[in-house]
N, C-alpha and C. Protein backbone atom coordinates (compact mmCIF):
# COMPACT_ATOMS: atom_id res chain seq x y z
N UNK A 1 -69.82 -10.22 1.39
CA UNK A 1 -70.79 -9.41 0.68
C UNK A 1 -71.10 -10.06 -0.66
N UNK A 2 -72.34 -10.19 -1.17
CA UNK A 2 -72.70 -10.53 -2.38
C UNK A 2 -72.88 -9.39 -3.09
N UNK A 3 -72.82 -10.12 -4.47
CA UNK A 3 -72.34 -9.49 -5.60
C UNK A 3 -73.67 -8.28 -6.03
N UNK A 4 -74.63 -8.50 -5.78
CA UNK A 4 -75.73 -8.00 -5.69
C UNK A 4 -76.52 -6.91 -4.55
N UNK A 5 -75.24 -7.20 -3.39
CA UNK A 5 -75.69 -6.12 -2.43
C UNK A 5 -74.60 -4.77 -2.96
N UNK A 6 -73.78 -4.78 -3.69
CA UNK A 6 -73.29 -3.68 -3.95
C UNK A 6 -73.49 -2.23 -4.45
N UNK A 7 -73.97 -1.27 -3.35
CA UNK A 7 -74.41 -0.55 -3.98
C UNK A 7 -73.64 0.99 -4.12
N UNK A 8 -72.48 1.12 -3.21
CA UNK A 8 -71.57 2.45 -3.10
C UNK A 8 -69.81 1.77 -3.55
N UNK A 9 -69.68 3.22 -3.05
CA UNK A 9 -67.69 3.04 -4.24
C UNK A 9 -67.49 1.72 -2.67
N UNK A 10 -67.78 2.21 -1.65
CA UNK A 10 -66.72 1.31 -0.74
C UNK A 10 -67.09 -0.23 -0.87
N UNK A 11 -68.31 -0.62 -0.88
CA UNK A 11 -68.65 -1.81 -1.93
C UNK A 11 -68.03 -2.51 -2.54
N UNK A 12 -67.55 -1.36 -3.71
CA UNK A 12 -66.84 -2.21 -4.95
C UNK A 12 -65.30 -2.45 -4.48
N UNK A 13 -64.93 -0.98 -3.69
CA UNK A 13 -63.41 -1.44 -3.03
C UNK A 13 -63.31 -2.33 -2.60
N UNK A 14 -64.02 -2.65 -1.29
CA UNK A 14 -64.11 -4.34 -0.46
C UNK A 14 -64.74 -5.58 -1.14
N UNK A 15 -65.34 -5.65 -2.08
CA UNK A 15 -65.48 -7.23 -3.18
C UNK A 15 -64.30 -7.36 -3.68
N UNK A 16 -63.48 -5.80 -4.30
CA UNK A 16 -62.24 -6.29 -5.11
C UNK A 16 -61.06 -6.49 -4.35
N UNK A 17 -61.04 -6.69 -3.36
CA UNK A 17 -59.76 -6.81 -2.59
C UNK A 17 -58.89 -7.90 -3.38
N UNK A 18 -58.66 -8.66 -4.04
CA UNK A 18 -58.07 -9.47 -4.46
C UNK A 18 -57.33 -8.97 -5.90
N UNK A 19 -58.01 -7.69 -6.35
CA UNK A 19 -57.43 -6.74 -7.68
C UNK A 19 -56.40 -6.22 -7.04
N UNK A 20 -55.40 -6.00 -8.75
CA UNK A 20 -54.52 -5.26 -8.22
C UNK A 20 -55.40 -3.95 -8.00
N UNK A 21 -54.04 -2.63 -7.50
CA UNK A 21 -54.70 -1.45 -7.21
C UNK A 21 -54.87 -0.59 -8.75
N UNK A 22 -54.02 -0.84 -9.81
CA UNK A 22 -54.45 -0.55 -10.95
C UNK A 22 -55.82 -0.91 -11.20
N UNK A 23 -56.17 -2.34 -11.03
CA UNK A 23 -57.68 -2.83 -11.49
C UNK A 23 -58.79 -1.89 -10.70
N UNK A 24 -58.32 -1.99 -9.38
CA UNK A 24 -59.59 -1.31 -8.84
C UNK A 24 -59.82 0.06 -9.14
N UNK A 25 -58.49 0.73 -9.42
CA UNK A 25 -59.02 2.10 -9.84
C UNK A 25 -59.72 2.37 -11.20
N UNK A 26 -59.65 1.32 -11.63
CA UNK A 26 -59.86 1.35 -13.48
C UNK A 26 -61.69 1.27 -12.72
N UNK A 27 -61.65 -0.27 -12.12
CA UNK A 27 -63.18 -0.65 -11.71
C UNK A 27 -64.10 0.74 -11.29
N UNK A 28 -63.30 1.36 -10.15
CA UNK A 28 -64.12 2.18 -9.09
C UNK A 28 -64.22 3.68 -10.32
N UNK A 29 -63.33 3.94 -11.15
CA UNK A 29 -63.72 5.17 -12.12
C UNK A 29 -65.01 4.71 -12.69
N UNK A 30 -64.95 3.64 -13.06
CA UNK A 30 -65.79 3.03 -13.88
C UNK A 30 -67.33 3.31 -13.20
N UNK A 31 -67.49 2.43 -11.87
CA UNK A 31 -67.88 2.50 -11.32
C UNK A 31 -69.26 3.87 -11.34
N UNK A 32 -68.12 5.27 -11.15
CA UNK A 32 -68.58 6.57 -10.96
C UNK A 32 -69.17 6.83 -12.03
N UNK A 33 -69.36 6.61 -13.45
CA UNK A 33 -69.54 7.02 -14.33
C UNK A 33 -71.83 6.88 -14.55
N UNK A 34 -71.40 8.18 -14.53
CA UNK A 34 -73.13 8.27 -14.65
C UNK A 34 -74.22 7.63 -15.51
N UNK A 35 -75.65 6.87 -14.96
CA UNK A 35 -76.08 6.53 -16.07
C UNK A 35 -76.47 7.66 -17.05
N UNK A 36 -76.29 7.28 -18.58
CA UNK A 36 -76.67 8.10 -19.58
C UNK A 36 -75.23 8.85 -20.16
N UNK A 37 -74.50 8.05 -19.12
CA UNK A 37 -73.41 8.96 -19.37
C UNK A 37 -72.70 7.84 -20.45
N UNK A 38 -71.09 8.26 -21.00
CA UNK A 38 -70.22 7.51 -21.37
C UNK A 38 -68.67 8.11 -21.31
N UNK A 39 -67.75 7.31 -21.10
CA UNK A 39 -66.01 7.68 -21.36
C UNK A 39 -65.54 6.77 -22.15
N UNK A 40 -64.28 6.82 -22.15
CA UNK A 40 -63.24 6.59 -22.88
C UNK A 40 -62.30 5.83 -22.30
N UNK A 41 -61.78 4.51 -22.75
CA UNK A 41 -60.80 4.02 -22.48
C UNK A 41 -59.44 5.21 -22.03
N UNK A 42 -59.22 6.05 -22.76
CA UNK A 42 -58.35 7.00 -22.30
C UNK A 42 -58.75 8.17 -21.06
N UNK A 43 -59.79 8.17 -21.47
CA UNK A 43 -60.65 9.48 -20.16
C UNK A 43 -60.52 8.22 -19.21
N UNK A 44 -60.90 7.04 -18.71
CA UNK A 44 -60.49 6.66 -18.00
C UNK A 44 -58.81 6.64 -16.94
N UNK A 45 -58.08 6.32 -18.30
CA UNK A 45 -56.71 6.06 -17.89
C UNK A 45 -56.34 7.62 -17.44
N UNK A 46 -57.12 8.64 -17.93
CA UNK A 46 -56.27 9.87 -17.43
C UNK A 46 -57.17 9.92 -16.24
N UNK A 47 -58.13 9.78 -15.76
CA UNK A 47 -58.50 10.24 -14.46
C UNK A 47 -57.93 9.22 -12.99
N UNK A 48 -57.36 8.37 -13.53
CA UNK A 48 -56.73 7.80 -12.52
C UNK A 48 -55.30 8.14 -12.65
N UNK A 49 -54.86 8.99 -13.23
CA UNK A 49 -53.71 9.51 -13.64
C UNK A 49 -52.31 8.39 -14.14
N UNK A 50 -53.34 7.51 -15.12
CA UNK A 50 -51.91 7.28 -15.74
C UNK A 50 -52.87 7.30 -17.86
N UNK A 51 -52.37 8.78 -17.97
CA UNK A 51 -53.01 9.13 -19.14
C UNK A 51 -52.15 7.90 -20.76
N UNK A 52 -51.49 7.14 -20.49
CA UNK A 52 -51.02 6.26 -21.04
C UNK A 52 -51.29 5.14 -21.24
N UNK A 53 -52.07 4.54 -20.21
CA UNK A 53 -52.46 2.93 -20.31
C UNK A 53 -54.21 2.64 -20.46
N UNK A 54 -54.49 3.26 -21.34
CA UNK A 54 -55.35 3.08 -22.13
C UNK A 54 -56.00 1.78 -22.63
N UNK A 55 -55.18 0.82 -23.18
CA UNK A 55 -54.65 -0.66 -23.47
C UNK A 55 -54.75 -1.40 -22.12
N UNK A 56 -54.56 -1.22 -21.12
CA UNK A 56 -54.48 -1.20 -20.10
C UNK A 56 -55.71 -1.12 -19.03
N UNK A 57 -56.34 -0.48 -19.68
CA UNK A 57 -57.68 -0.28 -19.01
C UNK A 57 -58.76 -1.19 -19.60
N UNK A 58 -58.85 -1.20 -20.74
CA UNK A 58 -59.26 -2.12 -21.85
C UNK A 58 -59.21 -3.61 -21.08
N UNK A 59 -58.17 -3.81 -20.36
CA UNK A 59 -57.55 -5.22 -20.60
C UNK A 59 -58.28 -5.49 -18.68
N UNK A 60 -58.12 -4.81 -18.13
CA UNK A 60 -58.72 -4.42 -17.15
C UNK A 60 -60.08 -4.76 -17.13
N UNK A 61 -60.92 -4.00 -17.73
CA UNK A 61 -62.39 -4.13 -17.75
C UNK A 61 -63.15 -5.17 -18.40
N UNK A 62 -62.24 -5.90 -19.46
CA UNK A 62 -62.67 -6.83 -19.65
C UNK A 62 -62.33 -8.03 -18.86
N UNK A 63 -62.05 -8.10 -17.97
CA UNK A 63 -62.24 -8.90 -16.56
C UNK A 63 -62.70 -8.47 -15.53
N UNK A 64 -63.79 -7.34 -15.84
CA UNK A 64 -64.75 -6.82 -14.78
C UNK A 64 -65.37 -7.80 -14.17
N UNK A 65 -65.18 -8.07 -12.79
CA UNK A 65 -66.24 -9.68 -12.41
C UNK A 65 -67.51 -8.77 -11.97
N UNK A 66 -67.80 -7.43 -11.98
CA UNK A 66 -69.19 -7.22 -11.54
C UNK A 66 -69.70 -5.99 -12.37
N UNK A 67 -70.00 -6.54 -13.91
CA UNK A 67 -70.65 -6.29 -14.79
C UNK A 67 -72.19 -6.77 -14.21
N UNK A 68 -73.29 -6.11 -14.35
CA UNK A 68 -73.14 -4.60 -14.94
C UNK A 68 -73.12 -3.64 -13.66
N UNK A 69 -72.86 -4.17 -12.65
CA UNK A 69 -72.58 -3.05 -11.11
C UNK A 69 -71.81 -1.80 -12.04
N UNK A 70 -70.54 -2.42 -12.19
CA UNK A 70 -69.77 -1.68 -12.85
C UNK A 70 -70.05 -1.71 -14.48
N UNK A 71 -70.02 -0.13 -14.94
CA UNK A 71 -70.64 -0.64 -16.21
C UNK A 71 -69.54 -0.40 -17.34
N UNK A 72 -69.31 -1.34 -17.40
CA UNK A 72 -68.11 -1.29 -18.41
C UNK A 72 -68.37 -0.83 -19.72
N UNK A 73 -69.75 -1.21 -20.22
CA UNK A 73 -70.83 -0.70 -21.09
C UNK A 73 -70.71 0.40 -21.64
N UNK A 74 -70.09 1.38 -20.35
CA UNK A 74 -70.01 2.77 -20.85
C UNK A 74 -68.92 3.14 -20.97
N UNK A 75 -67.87 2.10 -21.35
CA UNK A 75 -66.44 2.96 -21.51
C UNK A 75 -66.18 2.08 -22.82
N UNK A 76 -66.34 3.50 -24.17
CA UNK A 76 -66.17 3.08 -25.45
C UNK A 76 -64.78 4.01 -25.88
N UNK A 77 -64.58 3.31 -27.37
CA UNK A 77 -63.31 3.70 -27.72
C UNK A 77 -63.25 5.23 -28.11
N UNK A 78 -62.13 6.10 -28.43
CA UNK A 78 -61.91 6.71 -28.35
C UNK A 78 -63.14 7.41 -29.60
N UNK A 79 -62.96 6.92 -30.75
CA UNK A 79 -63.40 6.65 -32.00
C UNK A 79 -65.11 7.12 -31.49
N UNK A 80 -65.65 6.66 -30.42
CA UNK A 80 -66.88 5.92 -30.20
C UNK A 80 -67.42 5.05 -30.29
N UNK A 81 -66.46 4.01 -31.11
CA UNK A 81 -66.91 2.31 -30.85
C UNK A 81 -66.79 1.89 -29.53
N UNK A 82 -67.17 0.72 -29.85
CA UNK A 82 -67.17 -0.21 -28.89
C UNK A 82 -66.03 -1.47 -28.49
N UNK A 83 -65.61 -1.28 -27.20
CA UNK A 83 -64.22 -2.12 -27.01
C UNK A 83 -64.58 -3.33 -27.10
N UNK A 84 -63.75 -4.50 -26.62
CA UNK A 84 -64.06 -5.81 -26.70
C UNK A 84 -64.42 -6.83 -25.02
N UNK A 85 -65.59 -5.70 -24.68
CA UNK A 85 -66.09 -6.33 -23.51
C UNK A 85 -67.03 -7.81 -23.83
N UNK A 86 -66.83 -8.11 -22.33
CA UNK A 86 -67.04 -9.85 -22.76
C UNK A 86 -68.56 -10.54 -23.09
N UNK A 87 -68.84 -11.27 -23.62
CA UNK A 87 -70.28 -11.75 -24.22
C UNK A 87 -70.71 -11.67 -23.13
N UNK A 88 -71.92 -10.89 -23.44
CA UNK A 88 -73.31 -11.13 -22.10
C UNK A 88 -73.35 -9.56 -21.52
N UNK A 89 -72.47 -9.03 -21.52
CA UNK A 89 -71.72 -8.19 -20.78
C UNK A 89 -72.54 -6.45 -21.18
């Protein structure tokens, strides 16, 4: 599948087969997140239920390989800044 035919969650599950299962759940939340919408490095980490790795998710998304499928765009800091997603991105 190319990177460009992706258009549902099972999509993003089967490109990432090579993530761990932490990554993909970080990816596929991500994923869900509505346009217009935005979360949280932590609203992330708690809806995949590990309300702790926050840092973690961060570290995650900035090795999103399918920016902007997945929009990492929309997961800012707690604060409402902006994390340290990667140039271009």
């Amino acid at each position: 599948m190319k990177k460009e035919e992706i258009k549902r969650e099972e999509d993003v599950i089967n490109f990432l087969r090579d993530k761990t299962e932490f990554e993909r759940a970080v990816l596929v939340a991500t994923f869900k997140i509505p346009k217009g919408k935005v979360s949280t490095y932590k609203g992330i980490a708690e809806k995949i239920g590990k309300p702790h790795a926050y840092r973690a998710v961060g570290n995650a998304l900035h090795k999103n390989p399918l920016a902007p499928i997945v929009p990492c765009h929309r997961v800012v800091k707690s604060d409402g800044g902006f994390g340290g997603e990667k140039k271009g991105a």
